[in-house]
Protein backbone atom coordinates (compact mmCIF):
# COMPACT_ATOMS: atom_id res chain seq x y z
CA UNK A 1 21.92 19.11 -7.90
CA UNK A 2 18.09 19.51 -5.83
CA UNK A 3 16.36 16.90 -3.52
CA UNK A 4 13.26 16.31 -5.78
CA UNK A 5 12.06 14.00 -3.04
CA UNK A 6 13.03 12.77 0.13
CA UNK A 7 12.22 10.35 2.77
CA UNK A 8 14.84 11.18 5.88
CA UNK A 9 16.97 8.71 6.78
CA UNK A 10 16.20 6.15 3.88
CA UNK A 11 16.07 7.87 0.40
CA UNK A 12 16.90 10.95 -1.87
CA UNK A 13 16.01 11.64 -5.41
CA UNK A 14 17.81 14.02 -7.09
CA UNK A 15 17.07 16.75 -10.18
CA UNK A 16 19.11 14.48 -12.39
CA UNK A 17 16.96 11.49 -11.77
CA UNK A 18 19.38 9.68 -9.39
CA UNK A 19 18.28 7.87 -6.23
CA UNK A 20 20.46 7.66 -3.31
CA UNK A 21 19.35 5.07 -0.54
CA UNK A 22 21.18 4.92 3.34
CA UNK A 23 20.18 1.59 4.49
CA UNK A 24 19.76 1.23 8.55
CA UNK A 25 22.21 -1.63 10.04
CA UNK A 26 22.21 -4.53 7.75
CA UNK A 27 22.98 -8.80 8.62
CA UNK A 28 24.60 -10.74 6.41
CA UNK A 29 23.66 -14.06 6.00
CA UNK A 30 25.27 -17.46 7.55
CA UNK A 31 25.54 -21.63 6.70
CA UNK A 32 26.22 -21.70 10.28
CA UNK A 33 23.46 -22.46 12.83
CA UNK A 34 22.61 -19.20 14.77
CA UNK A 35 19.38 -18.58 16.86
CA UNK A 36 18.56 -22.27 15.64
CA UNK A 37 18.35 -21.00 12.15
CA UNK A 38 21.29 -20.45 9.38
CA UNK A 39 20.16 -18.55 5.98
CA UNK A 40 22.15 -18.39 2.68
CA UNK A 41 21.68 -15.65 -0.50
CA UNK A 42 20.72 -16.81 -3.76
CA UNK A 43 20.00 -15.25 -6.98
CA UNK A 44 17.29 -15.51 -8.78
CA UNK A 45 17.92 -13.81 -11.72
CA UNK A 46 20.81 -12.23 -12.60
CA UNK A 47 19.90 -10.40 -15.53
CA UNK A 48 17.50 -7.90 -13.86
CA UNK A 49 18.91 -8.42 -10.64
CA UNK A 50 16.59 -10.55 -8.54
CA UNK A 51 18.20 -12.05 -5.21
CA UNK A 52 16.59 -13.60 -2.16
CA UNK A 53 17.81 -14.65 1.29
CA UNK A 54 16.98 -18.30 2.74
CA UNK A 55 16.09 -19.59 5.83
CA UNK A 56 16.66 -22.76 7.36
CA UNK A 57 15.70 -23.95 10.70
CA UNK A 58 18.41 -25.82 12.01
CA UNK A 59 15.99 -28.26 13.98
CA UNK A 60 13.33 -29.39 11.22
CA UNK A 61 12.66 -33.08 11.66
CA UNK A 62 9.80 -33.54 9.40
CA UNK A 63 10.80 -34.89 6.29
CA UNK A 64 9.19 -32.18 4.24
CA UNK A 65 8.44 -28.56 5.49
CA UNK A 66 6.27 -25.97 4.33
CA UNK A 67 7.24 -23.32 2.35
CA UNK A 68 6.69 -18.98 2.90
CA UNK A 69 7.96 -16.50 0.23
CA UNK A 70 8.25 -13.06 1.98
CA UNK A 71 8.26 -9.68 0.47
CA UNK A 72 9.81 -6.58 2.54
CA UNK A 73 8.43 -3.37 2.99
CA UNK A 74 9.44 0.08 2.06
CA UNK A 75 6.87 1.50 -0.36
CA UNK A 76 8.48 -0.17 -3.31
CA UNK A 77 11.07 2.70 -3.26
CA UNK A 78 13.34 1.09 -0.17
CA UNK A 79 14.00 -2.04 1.69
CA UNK A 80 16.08 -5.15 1.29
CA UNK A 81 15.95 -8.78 2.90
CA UNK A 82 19.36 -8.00 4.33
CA UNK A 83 17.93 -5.48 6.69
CA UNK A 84 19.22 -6.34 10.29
CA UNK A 85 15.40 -6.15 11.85
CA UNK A 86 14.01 -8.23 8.57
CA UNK A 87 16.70 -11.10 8.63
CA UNK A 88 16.20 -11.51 12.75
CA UNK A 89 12.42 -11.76 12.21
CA UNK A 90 12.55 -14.16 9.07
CA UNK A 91 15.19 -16.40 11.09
CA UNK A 92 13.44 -16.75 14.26
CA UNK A 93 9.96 -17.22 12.37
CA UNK A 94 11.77 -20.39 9.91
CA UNK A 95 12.27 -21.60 13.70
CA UNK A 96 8.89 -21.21 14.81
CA UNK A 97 7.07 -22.51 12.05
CA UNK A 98 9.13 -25.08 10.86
CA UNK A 99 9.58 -23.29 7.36
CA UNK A 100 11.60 -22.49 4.74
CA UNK A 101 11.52 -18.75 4.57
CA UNK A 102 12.40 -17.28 1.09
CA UNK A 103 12.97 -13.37 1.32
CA UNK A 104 13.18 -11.65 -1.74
CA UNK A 105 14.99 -8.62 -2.50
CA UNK A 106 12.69 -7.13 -5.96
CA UNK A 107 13.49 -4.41 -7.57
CA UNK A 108 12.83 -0.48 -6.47
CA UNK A 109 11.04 2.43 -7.64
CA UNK A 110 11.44 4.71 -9.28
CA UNK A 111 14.19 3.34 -11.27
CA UNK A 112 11.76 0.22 -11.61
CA UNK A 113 7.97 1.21 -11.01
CA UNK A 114 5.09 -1.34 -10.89
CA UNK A 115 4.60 -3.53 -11.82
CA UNK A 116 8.25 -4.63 -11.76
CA UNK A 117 7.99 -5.42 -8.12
CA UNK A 118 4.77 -8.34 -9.11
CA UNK A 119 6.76 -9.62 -12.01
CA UNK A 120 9.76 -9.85 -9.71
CA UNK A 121 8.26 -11.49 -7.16
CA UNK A 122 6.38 -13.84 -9.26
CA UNK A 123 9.42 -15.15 -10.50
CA UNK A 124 10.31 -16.21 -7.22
CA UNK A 125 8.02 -18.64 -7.19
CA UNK A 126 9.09 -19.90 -10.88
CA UNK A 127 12.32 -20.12 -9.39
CA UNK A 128 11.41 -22.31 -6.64
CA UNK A 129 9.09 -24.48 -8.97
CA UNK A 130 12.48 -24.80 -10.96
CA UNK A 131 15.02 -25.08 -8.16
CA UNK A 132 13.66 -27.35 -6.11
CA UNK A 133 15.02 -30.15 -6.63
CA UNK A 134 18.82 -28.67 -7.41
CA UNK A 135 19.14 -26.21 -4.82
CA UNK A 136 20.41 -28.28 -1.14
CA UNK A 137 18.90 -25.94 0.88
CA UNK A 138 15.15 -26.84 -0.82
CA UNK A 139 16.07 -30.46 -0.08
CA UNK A 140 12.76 -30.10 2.38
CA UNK A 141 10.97 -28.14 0.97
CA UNK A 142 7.02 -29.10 0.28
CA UNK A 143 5.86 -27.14 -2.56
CA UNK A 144 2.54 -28.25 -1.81
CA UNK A 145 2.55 -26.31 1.25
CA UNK A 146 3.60 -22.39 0.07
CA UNK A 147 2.67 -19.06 1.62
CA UNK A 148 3.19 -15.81 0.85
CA UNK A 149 3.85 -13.08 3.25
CA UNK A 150 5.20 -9.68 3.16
CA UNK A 151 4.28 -6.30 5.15
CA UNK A 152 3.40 -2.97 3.72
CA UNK A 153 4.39 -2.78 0.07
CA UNK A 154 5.30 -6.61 0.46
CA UNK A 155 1.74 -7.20 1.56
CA UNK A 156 0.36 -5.41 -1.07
CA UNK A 157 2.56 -7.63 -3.06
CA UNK A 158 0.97 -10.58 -1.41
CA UNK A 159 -2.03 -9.84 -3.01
CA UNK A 160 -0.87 -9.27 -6.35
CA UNK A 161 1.20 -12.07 -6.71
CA UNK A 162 -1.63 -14.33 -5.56
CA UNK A 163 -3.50 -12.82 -8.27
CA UNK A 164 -1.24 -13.80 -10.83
CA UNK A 165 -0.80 -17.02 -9.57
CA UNK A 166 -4.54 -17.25 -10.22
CA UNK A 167 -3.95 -16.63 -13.91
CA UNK A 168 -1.10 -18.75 -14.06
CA UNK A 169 -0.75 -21.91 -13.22
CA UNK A 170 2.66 -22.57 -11.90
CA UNK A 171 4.19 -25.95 -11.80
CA UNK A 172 4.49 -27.75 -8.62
CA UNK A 173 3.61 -24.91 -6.37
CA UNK A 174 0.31 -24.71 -4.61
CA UNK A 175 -0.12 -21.19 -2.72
CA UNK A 176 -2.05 -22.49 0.26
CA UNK A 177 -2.26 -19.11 2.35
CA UNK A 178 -1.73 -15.12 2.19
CA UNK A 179 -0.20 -13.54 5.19
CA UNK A 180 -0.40 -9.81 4.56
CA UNK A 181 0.78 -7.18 7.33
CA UNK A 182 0.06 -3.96 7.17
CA UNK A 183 -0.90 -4.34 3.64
CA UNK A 184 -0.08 -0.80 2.16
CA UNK A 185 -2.60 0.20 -0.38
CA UNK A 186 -4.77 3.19 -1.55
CA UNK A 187 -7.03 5.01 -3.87
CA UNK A 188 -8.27 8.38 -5.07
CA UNK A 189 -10.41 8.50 -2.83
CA UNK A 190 -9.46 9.63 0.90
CA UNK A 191 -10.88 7.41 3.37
CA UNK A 192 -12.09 8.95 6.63
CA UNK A 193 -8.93 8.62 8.75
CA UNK A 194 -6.95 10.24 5.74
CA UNK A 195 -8.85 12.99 5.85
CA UNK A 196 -9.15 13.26 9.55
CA UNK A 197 -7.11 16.79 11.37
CA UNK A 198 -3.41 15.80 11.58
CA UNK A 199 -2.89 12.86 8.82
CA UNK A 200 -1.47 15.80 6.37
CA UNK A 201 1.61 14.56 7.21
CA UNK A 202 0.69 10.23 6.86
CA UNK A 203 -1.10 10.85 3.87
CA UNK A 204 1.74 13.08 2.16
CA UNK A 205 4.53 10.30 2.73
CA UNK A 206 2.31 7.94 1.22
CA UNK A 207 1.72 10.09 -1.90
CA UNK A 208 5.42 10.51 -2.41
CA UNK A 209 5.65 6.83 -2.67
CA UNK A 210 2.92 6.36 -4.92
CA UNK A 211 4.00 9.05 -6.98
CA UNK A 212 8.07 7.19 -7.10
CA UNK A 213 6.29 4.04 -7.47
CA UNK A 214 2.99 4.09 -9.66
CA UNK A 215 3.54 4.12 -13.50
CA UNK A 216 4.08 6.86 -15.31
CA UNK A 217 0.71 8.94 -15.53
CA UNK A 218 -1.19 6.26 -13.54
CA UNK A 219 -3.57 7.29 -10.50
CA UNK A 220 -3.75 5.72 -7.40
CA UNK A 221 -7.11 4.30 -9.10
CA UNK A 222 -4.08 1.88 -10.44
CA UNK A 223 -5.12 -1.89 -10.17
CA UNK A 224 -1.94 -2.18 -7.98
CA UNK A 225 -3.35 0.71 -5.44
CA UNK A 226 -6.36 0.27 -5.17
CA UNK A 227 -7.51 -3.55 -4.56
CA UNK A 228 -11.03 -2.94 -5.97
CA UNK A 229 -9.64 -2.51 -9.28
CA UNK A 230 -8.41 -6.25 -9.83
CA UNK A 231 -10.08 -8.06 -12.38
CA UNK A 232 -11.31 -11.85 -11.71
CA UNK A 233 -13.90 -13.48 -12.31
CA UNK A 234 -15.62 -15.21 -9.60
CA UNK A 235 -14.32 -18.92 -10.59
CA UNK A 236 -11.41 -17.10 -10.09
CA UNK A 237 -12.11 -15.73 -6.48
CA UNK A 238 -13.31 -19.47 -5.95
CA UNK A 239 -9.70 -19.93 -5.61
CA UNK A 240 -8.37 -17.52 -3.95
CA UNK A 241 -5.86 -18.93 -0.77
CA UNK A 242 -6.88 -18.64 2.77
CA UNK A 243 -6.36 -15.49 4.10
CA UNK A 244 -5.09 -13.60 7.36
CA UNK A 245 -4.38 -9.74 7.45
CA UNK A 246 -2.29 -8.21 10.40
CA UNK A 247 -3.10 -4.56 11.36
CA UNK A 248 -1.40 -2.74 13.92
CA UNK A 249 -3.87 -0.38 16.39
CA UNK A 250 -1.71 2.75 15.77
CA UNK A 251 -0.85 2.22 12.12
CA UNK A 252 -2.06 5.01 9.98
CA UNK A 253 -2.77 2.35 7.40
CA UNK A 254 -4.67 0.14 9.67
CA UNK A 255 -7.74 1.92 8.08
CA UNK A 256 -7.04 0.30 4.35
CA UNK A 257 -5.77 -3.36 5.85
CA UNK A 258 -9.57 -3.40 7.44
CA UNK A 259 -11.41 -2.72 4.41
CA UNK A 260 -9.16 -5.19 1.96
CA UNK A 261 -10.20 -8.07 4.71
CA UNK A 262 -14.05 -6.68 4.14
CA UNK A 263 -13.15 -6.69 0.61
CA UNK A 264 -12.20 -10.09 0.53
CA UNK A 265 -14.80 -11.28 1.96
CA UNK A 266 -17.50 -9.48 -0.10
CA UNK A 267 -16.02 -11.81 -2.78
CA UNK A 268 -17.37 -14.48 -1.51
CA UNK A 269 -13.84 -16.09 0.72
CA UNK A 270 -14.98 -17.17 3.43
CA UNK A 271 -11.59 -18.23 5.21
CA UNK A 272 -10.48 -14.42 6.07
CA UNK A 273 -9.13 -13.38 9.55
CA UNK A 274 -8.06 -9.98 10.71
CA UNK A 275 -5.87 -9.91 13.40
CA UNK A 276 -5.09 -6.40 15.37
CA UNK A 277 -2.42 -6.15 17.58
CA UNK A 278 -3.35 -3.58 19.91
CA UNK A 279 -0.72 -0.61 21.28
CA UNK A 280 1.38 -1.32 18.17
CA UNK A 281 2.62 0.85 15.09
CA UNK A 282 3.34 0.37 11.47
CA UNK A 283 5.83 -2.49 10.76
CA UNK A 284 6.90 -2.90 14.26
CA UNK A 285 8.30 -6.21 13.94
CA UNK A 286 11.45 -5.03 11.95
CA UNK A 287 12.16 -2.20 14.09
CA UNK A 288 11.56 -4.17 17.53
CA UNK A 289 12.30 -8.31 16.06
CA UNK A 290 12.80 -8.70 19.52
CA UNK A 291 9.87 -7.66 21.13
CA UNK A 292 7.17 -9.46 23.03
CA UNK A 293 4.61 -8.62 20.16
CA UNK A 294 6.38 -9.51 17.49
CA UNK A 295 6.90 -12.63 19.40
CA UNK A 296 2.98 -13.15 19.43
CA UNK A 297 2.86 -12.52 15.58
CA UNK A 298 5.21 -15.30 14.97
CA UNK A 299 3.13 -17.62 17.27
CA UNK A 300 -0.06 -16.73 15.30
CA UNK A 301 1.39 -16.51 11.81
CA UNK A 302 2.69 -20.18 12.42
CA UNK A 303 -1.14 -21.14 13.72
CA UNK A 304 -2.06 -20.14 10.54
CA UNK A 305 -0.04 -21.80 8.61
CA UNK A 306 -0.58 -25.13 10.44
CA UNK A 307 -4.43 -24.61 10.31
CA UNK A 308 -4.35 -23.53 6.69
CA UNK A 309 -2.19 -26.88 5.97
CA UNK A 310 -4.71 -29.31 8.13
CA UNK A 311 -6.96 -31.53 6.13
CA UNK A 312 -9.94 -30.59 7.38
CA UNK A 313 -9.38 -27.13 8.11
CA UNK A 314 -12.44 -25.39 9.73
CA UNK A 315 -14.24 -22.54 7.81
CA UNK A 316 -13.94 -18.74 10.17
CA UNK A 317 -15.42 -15.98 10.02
CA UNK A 318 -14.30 -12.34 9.74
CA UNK A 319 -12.49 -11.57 13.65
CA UNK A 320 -10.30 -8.67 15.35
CA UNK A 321 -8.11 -10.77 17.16
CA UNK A 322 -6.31 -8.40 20.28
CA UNK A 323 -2.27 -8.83 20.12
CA UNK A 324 -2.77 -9.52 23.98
CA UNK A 325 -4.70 -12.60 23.42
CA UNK A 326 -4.01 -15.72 21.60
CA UNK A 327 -6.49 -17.94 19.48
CA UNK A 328 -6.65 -18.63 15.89
């Protein structure tokens, strides 16, 4: 039996169409208060399987409390909301903003390519329209006030998802902000940093997840890939959610998260922020939860959310905001 691909460390795929996976150190979840938070597993659907982690902050006064759905990372192909550095940032962020986090764990490529991961995701969100008022740990939870966030392939989920929310209304939950870091996305065309001296290597990991994770035959010209592809109309883009996008200064994909904010806002949104955090890599908030930057991206990421939730919330304009500064 051959390695057909590999990505050391995390994933195999074998001649015989096997996949093995070697997660890193993994959390399990608690009812007890921890950190000021306590988190529970739930399944969403068991036929496929779809689960998802909760978290609850353990000091929420307010009555009701907003509401973010967060999709991991891992270029579809790896990844799970049980991930040691995932379920310390999710639990400390429920703290800071005074939210319900709901971390799903979707489905993986290449046993399940795309768009399995949107239609997993998506039902999330049916299942919280549906469980809300049956599941104890959604007691608070204000469907009015819902967010979606995810990094790499979770924030090119973001997108997606909020694209299909578009086209389909779902009951009782209003998406009123996108939260995207280090959106992961691409296209057949290279951009300038891909092709710069020394990316061989960036750009060939990201091919191998494409090419586990696209559909059969599909390009990276794939609506899923490559933003420009999507198809609304502009009534449509009329109501598109608030937006920020997180890059990181040394991310090789910093490049792509930059041009889907100038994307966005060739559409017509004007409430789009890009917000750089400067000496940082790819994803560093699950490998350093800890750290004093991922610290600062829980502080702004719950700015947003309050901002994006006020009733007269101001219109913004297009900014790099510096990881070593503070100011939404």
């Amino acid at each position: 039996m051959s390695i057909v691909a590999e990505v050391p460390g995390y994933l195999q795929v074998l001649s015989d169409g096997s996949v093995k996976r070697f997660n890193p150190e993994i959390a399990s979840a608690s009812a007890e208060i921890i950190n000021g938070y306590k988190s529970k597993d739930v399944i969403i659907d068991p036929s496929k399987p779809i689960t998802a982690r909760i978290f609850l902050p353990g000091n929420a006064l307010a009555d009701q409390i907003p509401v973010m759905v967060y999709f991991h990372g891992g270029g579809f192909c790896i990844g799970s909301t049980t991930w040691l550095g995932y379920h310390l940032f999710l639990g400390d962020l429920s703290v800071s903003a005074q939210s319900i986090i709901l971390s799903v764990d979707y489905r993986l490529a290449p046993e399940n390519r795309l768009p399995v991961a949107y239609e997993d995701c998506y039902a999330s969100l049916e299942w919280l329209s549906t469980h809300v008022g049956t599941e104890p740990w959604l007691k608070k939870a204000d469907l009015s006030r819902v967010f979606l966030s995810g990094d790499s392939a979770g924030g090119n989920i973001v997108h997606n998802v909020a694209i299909k929310t578009i086209k389909n209304n779902i009951r009782n939950v209003n998406i009123k902000g996108l939260l995207p870091i280090h959106p992961y996305f691409g296209s057949e065309k290279r951009t300038e940093k891909e092709m710069e001296n020394g990316s061989a290597e960036d750009v060939a990991m990201n091919d191998l997840f494409w090419g586990l994770s696209l559909p059969h035959g599909a390009t990276r010209d794939y609506y899923g890939c490559n933003f420009e592809m999507v198809d609304l109309s502009m009534e449509e883009w009329s109501r598109f959610p608030n937006v920020v996008v997180y890059v990181a200064e040394l991310d090789f994909l910093k490049e792509r998260g930059v041009m889907y904010a100038e994307f966005l806002k060739k559409k017509g949104l004007r409430d789009v922020e890009l917000v750089e955090a400067k000496g940082e890599s790819h994803v560093f908030h699950v490998f350093h939860p800890e750290s004093e930057a991922t610290s600062l991206l829980r502080t702004q990421m719950a700015a947003f959310m309050i901002k994006s939730t006020a009733s007269a919330s101001p219109k913004v304009d297009l900014l790099i905001q510096p990881s070593s500064q503070f100011g939404l």
